[in-house]
PDB file of N, CA and C in Angstrom:
ATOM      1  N   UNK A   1     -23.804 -14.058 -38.406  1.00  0.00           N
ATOM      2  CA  UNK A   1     -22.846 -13.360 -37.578  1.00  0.00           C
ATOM      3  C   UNK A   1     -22.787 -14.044 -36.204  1.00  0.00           C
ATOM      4  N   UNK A   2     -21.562 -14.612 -36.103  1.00  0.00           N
ATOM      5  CA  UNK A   2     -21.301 -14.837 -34.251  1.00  0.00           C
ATOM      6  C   UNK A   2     -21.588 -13.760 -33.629  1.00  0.00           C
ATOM      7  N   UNK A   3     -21.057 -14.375 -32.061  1.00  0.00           N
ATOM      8  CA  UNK A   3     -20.537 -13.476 -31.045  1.00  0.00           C
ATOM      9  C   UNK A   3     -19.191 -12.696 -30.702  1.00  0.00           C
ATOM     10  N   UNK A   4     -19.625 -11.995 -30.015  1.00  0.00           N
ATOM     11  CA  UNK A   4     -17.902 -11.068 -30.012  1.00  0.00           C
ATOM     12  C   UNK A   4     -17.359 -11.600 -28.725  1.00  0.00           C
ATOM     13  N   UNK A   5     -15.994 -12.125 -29.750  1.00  0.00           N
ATOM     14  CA  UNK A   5     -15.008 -12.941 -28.337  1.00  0.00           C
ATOM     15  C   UNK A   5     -14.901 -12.247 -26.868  1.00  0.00           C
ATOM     16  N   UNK A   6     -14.838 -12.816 -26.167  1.00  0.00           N
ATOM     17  CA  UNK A   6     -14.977 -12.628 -24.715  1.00  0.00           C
ATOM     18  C   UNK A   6     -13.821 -11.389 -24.219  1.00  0.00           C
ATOM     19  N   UNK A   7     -13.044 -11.368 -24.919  1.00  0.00           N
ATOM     20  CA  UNK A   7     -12.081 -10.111 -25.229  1.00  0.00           C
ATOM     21  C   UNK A   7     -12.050  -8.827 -24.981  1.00  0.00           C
ATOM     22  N   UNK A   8     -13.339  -8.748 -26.475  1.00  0.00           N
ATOM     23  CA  UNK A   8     -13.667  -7.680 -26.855  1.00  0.00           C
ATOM     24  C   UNK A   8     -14.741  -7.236 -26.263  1.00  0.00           C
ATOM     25  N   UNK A   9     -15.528  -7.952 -25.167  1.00  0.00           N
ATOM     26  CA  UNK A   9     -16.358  -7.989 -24.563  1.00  0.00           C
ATOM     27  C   UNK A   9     -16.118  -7.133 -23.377  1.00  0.00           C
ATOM     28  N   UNK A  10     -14.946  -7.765 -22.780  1.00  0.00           N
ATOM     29  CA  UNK A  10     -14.380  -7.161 -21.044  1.00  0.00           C
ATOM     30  C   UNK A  10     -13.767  -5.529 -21.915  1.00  0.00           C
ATOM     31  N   UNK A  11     -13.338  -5.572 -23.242  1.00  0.00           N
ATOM     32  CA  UNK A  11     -12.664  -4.524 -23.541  1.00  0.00           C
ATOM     33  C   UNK A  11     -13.608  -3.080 -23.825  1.00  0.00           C
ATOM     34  N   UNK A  12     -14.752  -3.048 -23.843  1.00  0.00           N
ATOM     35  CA  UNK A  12     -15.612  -2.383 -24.007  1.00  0.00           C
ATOM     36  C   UNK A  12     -15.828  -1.759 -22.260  1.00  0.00           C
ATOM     37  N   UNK A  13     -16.029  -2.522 -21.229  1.00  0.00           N
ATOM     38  CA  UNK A  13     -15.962  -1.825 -20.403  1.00  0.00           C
ATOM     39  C   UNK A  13     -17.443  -1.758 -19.789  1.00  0.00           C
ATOM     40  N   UNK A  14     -18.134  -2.623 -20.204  1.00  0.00           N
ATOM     41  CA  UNK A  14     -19.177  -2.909 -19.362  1.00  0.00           C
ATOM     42  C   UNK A  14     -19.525  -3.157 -17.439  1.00  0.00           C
ATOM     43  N   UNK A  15     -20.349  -2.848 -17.087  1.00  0.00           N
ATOM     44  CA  UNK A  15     -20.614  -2.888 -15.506  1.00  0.00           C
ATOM     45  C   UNK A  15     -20.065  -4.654 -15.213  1.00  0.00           C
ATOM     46  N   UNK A  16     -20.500  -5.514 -15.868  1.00  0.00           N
ATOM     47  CA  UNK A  16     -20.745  -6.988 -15.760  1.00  0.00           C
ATOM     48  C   UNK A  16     -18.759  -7.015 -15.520  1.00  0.00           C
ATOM     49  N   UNK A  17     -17.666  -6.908 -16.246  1.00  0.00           N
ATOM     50  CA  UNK A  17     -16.393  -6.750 -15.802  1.00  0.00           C
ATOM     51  C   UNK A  17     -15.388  -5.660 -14.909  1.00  0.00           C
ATOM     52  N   UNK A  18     -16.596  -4.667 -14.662  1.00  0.00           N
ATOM     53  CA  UNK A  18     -15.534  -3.824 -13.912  1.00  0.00           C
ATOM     54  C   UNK A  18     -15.283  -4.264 -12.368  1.00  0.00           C
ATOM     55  N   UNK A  19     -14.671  -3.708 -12.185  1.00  0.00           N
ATOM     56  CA  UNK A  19     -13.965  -3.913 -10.627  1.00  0.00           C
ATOM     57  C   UNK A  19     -14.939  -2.924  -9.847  1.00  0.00           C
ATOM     58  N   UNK A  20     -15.389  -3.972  -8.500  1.00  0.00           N
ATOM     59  CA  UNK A  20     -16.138  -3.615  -7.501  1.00  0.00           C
ATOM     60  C   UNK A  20     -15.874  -2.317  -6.817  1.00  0.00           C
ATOM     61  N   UNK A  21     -16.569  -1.133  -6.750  1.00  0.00           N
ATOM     62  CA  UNK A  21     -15.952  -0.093  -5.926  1.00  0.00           C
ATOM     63  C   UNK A  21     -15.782  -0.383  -4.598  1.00  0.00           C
ATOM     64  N   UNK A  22     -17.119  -0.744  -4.051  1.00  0.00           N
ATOM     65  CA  UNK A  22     -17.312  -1.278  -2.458  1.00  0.00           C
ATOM     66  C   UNK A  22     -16.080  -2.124  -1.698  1.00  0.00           C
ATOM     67  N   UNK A  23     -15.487  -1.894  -0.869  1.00  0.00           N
ATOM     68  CA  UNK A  23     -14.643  -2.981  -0.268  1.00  0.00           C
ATOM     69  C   UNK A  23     -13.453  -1.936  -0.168  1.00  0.00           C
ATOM     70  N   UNK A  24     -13.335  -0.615  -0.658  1.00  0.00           N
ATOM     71  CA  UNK A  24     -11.609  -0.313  -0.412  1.00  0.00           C
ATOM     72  C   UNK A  24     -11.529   0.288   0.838  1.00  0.00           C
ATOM     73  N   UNK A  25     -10.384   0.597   1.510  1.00  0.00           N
ATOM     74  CA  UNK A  25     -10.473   1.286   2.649  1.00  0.00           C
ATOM     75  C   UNK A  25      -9.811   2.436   2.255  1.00  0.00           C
ATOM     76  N   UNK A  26      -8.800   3.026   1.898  1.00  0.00           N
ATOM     77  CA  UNK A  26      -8.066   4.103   1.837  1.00  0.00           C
ATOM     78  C   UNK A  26      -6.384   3.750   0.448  1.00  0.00           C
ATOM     79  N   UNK A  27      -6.597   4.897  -0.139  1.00  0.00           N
ATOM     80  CA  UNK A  27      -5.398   4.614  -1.460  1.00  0.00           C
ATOM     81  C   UNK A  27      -4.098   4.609  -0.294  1.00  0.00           C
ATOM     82  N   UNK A  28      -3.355   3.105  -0.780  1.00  0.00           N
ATOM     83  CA  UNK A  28      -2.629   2.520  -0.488  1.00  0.00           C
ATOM     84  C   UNK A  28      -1.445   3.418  -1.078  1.00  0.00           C
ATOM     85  N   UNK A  29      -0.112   4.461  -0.296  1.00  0.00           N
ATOM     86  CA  UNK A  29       0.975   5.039  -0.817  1.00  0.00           C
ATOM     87  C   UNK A  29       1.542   5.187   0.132  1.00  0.00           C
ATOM     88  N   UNK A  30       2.976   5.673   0.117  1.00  0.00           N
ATOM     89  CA  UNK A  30       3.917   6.309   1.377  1.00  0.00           C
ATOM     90  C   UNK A  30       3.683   7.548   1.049  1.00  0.00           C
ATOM     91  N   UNK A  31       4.036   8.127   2.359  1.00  0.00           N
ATOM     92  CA  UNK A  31       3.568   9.543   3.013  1.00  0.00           C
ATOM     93  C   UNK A  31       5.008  10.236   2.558  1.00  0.00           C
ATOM     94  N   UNK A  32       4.723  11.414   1.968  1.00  0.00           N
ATOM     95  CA  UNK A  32       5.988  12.144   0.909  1.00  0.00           C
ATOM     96  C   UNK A  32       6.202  12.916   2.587  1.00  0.00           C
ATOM     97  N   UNK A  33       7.933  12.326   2.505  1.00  0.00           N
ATOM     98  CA  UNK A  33       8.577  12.940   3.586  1.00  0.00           C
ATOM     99  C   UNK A  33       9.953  13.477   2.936  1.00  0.00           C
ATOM    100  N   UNK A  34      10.386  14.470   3.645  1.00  0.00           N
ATOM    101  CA  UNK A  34      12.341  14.844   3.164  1.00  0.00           C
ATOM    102  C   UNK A  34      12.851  13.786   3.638  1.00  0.00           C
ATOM    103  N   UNK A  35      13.635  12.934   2.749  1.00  0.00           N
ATOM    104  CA  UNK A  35      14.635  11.397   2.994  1.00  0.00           C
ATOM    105  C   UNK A  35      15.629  12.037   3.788  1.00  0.00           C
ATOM    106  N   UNK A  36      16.308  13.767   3.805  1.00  0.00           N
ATOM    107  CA  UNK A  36      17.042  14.125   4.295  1.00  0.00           C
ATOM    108  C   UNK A  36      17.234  14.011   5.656  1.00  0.00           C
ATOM    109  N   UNK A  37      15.636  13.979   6.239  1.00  0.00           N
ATOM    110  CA  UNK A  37      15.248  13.454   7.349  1.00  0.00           C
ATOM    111  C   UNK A  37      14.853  12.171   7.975  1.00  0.00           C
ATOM    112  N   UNK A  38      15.172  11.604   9.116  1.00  0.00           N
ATOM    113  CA  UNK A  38      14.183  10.730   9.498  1.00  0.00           C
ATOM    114  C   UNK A  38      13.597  10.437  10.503  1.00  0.00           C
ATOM    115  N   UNK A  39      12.853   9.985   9.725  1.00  0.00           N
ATOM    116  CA  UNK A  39      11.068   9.817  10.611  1.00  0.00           C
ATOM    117  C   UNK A  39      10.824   8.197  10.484  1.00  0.00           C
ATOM    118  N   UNK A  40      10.416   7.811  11.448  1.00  0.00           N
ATOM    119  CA  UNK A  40      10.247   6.650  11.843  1.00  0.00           C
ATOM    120  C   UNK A  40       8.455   6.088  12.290  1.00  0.00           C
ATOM    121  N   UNK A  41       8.048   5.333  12.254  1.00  0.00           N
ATOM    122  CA  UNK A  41       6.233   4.515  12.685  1.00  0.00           C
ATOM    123  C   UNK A  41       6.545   3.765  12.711  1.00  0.00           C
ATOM    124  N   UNK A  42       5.500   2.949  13.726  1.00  0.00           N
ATOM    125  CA  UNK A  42       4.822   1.805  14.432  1.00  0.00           C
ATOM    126  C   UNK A  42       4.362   1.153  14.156  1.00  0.00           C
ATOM    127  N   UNK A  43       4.046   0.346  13.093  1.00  0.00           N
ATOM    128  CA  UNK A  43       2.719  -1.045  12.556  1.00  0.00           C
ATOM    129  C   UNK A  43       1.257  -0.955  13.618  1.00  0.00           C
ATOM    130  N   UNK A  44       0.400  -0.103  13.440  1.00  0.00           N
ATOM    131  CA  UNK A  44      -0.548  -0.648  14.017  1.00  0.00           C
ATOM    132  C   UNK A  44      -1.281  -1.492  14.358  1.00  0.00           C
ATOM    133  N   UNK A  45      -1.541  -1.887  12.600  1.00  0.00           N
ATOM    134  CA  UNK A  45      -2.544  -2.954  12.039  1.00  0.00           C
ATOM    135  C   UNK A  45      -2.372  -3.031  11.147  1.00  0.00           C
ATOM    136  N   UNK A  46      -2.608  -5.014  10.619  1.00  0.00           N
ATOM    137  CA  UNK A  46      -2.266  -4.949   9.311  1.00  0.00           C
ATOM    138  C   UNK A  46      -3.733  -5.050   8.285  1.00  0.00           C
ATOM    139  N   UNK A  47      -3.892  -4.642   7.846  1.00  0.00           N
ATOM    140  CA  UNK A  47      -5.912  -4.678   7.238  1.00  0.00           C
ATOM    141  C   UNK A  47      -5.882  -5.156   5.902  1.00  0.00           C
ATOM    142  N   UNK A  48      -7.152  -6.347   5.667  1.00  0.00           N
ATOM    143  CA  UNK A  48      -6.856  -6.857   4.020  1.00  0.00           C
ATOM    144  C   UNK A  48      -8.052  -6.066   3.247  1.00  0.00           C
ATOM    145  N   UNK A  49      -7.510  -6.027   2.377  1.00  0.00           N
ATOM    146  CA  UNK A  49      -8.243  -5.096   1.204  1.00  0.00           C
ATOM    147  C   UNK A  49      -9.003  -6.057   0.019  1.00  0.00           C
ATOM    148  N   UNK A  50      -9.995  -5.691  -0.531  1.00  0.00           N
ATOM    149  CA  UNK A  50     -10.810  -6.431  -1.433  1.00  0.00           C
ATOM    150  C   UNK A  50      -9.970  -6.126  -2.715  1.00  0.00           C
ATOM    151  N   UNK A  51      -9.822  -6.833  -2.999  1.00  0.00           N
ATOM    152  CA  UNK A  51      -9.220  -6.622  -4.858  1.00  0.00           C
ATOM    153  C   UNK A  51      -7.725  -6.265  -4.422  1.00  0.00           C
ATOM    154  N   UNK A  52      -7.096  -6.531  -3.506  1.00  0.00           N
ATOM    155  CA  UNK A  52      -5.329  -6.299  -3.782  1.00  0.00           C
ATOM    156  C   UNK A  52      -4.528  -7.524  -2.862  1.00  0.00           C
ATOM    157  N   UNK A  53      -3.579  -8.224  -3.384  1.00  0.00           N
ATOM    158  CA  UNK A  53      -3.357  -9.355  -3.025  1.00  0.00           C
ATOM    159  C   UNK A  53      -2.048  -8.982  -1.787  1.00  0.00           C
ATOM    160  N   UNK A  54      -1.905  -7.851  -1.747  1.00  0.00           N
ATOM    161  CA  UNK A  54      -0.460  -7.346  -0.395  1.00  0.00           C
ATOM    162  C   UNK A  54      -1.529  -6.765   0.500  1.00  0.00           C
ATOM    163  N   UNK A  55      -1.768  -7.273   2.094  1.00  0.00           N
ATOM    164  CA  UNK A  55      -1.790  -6.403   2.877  1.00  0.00           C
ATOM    165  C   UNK A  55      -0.888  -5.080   3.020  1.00  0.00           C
ATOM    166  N   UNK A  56      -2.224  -4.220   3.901  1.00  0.00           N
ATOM    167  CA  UNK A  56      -2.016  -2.947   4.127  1.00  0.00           C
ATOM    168  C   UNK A  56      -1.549  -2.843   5.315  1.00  0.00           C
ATOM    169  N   UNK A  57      -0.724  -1.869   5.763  1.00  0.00           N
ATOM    170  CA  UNK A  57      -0.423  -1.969   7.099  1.00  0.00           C
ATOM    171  C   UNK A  57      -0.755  -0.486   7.374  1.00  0.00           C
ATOM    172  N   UNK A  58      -1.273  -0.369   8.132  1.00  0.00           N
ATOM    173  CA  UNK A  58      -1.859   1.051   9.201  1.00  0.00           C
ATOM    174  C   UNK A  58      -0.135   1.320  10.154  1.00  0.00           C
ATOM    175  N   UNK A  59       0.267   2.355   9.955  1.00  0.00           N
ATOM    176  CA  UNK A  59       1.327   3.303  10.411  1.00  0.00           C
ATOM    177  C   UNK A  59       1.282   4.748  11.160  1.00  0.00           C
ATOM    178  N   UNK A  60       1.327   4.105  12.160  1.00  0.00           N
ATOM    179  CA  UNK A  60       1.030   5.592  13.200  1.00  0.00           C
ATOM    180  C   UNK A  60       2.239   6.394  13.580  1.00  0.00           C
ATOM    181  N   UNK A  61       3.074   7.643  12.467  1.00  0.00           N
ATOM    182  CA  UNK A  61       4.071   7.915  13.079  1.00  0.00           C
ATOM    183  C   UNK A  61       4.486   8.941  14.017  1.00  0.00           C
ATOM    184  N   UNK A  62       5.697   9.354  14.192  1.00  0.00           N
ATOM    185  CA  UNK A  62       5.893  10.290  15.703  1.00  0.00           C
ATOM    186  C   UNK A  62       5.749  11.770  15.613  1.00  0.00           C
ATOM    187  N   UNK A  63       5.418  12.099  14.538  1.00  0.00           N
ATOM    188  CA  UNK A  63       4.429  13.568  14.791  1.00  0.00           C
ATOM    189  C   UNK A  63       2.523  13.333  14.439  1.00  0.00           C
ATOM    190  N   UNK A  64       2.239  11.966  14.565  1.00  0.00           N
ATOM    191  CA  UNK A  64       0.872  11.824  15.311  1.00  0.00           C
ATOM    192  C   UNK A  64      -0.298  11.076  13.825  1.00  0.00           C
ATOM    193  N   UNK A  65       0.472  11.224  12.490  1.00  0.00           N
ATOM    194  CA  UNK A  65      -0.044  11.390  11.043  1.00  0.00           C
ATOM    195  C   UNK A  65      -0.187   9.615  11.126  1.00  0.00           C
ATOM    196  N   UNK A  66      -1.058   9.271  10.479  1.00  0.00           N
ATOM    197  CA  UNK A  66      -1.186   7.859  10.315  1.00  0.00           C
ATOM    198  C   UNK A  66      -1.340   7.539   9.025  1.00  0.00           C
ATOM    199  N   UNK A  67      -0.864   6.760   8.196  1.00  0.00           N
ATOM    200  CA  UNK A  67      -1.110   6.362   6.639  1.00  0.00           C
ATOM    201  C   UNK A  67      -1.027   4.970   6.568  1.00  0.00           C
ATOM    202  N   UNK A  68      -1.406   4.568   5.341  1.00  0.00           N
ATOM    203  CA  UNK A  68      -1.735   3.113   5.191  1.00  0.00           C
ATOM    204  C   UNK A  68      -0.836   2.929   4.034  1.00  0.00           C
ATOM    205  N   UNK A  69       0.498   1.996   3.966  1.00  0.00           N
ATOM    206  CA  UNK A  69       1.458   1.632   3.066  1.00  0.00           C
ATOM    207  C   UNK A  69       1.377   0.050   2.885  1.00  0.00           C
ATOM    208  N   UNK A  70       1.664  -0.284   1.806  1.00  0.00           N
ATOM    209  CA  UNK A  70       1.692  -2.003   1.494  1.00  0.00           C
ATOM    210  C   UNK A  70       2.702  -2.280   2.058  1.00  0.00           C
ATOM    211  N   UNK A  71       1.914  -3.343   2.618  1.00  0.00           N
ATOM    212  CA  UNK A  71       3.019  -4.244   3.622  1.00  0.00           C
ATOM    213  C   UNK A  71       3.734  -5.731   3.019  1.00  0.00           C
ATOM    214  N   UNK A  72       4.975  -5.550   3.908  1.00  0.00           N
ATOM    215  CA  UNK A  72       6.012  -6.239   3.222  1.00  0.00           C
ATOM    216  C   UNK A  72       6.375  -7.563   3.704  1.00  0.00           C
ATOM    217  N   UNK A  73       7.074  -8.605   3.310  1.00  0.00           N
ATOM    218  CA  UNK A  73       6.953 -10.266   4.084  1.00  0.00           C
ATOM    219  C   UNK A  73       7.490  -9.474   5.473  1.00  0.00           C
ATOM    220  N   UNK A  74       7.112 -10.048   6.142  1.00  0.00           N
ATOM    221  CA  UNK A  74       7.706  -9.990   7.303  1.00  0.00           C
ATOM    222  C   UNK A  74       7.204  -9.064   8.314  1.00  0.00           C
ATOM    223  N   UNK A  75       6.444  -8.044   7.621  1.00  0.00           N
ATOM    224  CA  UNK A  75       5.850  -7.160   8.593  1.00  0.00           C
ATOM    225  C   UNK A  75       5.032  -7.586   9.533  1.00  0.00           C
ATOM    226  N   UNK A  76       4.917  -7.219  10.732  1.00  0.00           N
ATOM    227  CA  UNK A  76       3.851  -6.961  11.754  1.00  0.00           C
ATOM    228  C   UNK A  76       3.775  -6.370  12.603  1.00  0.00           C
ATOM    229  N   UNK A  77       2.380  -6.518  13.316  1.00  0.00           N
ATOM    230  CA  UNK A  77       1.977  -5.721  14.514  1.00  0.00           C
ATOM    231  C   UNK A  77       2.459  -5.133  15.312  1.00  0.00           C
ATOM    232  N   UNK A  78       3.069  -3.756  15.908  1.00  0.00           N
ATOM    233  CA  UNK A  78       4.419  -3.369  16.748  1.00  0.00           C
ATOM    234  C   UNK A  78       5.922  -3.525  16.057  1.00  0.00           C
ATOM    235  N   UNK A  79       5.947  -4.092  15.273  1.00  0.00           N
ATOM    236  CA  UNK A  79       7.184  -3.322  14.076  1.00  0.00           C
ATOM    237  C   UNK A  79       7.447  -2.042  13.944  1.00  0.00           C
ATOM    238  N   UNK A  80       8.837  -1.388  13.358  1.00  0.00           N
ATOM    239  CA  UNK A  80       8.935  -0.461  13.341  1.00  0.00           C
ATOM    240  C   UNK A  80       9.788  -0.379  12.332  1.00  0.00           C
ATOM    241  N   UNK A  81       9.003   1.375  11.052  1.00  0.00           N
ATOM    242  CA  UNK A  81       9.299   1.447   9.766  1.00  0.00           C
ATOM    243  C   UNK A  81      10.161   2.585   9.902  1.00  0.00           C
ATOM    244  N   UNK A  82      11.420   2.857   9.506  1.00  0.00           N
ATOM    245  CA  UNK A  82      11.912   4.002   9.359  1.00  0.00           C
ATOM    246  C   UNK A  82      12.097   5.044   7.859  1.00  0.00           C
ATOM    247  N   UNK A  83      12.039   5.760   7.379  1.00  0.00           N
ATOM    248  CA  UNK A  83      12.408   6.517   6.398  1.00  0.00           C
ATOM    249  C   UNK A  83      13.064   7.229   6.542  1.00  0.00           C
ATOM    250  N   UNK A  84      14.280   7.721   5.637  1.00  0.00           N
ATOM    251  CA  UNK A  84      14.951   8.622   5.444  1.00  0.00           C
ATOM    252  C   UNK A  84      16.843   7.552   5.366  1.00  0.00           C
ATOM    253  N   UNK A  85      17.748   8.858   4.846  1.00  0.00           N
ATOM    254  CA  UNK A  85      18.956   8.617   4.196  1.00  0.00           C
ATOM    255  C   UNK A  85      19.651   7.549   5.534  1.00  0.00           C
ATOM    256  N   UNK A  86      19.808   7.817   6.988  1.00  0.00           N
ATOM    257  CA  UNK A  86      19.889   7.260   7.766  1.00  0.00           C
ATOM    258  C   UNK A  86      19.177   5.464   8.616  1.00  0.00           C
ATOM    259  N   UNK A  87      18.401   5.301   7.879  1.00  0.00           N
ATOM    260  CA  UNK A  87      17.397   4.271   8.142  1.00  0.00           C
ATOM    261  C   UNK A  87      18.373   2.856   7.547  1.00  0.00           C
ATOM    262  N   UNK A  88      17.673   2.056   9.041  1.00  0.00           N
ATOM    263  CA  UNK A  88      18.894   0.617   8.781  1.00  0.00           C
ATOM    264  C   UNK A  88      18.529  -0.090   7.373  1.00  0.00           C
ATOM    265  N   UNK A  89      19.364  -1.002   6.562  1.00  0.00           N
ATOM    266  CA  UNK A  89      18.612  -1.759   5.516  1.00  0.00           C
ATOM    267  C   UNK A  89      17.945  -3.078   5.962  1.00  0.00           C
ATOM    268  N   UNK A  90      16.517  -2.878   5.719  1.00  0.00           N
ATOM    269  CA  UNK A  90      16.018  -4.242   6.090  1.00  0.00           C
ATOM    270  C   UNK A  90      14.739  -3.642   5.664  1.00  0.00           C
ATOM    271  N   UNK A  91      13.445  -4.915   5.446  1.00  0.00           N
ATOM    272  CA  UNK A  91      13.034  -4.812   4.944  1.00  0.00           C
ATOM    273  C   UNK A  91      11.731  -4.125   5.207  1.00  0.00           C
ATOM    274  N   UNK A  92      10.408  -3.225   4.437  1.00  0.00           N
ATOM    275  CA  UNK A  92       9.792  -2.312   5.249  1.00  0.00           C
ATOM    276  C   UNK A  92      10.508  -0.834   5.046  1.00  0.00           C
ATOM    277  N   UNK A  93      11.653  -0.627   5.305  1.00  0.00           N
ATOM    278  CA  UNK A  93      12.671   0.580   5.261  1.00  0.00           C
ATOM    279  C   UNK A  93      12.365   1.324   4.357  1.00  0.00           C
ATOM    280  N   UNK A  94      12.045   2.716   3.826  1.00  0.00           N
ATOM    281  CA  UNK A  94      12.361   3.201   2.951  1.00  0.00           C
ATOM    282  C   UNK A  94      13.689   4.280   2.702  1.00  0.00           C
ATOM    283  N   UNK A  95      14.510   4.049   1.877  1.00  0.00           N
ATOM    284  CA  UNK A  95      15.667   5.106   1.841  1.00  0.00           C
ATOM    285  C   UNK A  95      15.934   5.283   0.687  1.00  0.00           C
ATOM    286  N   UNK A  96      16.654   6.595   0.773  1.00  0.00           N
ATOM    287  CA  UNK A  96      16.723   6.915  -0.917  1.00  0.00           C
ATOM    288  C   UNK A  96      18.236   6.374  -1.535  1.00  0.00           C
ATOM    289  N   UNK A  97      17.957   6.789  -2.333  1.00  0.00           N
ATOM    290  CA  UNK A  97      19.457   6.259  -3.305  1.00  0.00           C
ATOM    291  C   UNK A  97      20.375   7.084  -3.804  1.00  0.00           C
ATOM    292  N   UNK A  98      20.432   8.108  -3.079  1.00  0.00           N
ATOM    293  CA  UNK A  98      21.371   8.852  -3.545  1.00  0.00           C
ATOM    294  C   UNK A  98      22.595   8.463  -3.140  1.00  0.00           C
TER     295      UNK A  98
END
């Protein structure tokens, strides 16, 4: 009897292939706002994360809430992200599609 292909190996789920816990800073999402509205943040900082190949960007917005969203080409430091139905198109922006 061989060995079991390298495959079936990672597919089992052993410690030796899993992904490092140590290194994350905070789950990377946008902050659930009404699009009806908009609300606008600041780029604080942009922070790199172990195991994810998009910087994070730290977002401090104007009722005081700070969240950490993946950041986009072009983003930086003192930028400014808007959300909602009103928000210019460019990139960073989130707006809905209705």
């Amino acid at each position: 009897m061989g060995k079991r292909p390298l495959v079936r190996r990672r597919g089992r789920g052993g410690m030796q292939f899993r992904a490092a816990a140590t290194g994350k800073t905070i789950p990377a999402k946008y902050p659930y706002f009404d699009l009806a509205e908009d609300h606008s943040g600041q780029v604080v900082d942009l922070v790199h994360e172990r195991g994810r190949d998009t910087p994070l960007a730290r977002v401090r917005f104007e009722d005081g809430s700070v969240s950490m969203i993946p950041a986009v080409l072009g983003t930086e430091v003192g930028s400014t992200i808007s959300f909602g139905l009103n928000a210019d198109v460019k990139q960073g922006n989130v707006i809905s599609i209705q």
